[in-house]
Protein backbone atom coordinates (compact mmCIF):
# COMPACT_ATOMS: atom_id res chain seq x y z
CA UNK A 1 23.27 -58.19 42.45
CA UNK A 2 24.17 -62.01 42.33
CA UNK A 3 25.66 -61.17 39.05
CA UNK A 4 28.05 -58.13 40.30
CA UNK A 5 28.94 -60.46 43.12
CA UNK A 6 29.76 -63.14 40.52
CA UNK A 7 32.11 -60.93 38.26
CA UNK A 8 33.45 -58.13 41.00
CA UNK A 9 33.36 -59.76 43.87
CA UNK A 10 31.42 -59.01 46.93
CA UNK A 11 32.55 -55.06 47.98
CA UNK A 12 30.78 -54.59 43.90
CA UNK A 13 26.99 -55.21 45.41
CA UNK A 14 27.72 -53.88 48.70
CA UNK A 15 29.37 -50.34 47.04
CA UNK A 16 26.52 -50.33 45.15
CA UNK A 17 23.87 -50.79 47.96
CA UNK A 18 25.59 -47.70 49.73
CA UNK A 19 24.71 -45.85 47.01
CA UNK A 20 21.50 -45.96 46.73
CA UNK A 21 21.03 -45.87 50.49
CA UNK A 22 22.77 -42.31 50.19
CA UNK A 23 20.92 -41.27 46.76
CA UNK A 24 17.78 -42.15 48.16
CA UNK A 25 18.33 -40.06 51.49
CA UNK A 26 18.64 -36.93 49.08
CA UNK A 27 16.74 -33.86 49.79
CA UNK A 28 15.99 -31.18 47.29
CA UNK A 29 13.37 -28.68 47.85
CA UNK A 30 10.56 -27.83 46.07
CA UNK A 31 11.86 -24.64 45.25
CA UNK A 32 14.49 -25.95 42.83
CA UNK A 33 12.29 -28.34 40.82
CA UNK A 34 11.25 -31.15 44.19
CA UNK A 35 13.18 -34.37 44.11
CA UNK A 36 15.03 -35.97 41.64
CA UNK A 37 15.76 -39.33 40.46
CA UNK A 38 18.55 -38.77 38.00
CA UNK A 39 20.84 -40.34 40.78
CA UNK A 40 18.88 -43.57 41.08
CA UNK A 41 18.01 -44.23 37.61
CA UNK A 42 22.49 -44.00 36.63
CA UNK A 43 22.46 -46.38 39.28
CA UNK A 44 20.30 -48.55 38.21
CA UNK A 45 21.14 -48.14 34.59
CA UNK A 46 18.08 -46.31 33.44
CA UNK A 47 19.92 -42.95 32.40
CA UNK A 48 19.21 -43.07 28.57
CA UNK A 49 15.47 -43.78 28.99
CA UNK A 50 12.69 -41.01 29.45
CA UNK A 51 9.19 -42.29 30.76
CA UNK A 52 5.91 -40.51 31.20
CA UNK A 53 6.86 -39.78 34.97
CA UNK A 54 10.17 -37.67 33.84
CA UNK A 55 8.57 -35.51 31.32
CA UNK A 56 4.98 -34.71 33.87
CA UNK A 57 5.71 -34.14 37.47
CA UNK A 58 3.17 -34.00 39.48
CA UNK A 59 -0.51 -33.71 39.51
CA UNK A 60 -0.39 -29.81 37.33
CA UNK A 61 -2.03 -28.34 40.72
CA UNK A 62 1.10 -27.32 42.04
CA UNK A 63 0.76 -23.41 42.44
CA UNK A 64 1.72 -22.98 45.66
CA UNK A 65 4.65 -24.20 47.02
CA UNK A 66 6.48 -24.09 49.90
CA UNK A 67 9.40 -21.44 50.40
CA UNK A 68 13.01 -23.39 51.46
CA UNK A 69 12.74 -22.83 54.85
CA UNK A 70 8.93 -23.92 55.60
CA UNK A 71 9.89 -26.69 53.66
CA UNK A 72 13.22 -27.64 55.62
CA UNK A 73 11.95 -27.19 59.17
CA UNK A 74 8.84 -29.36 58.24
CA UNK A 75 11.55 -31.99 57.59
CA UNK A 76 13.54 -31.41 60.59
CA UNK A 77 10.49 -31.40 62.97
CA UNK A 78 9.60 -35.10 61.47
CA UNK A 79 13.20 -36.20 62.06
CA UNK A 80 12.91 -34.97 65.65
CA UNK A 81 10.08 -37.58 66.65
């Protein structure tokens, strides 16, 4: 981030901080494939690299999951508190 301040200025880090505050607040359910970092790794520059974690999700025990809305009220109720 020094860096970006360095060479863009300081609205470069800053832009960049809002980002990831947004990408990171993402919700996808489990019924479309669960969450995804392909936001997070452009961000940080990690787009053209494929580790272990990409390629296996999970733990392989995943047979029953949630429909949308089970999933999407459990999130509500936990913003609620």
């Amino acid at each position: 981030m020094e860096t970006l301040k360095r060479t863009f200025g300081i609205a470069e880090p800053v832009r960049r901080g809002m980002e990831k505050m947004i990408v990171g607040a993402d919700f996808r359910p489990a019924v479309l494939g669960g969450p995804s970092n392909l936001h997070m790794d452009i961000l940080n520059g990690r787009e053209c690299w494929v580790d272990w974690e990409d390629v296996f999700v999970g733990d392989g025990l995943d047979g029953d999951v949630p429909d949308f809305h089970t999933e999407f009220d459990a999130i509500m109720r936990g913003k609620q508190r």
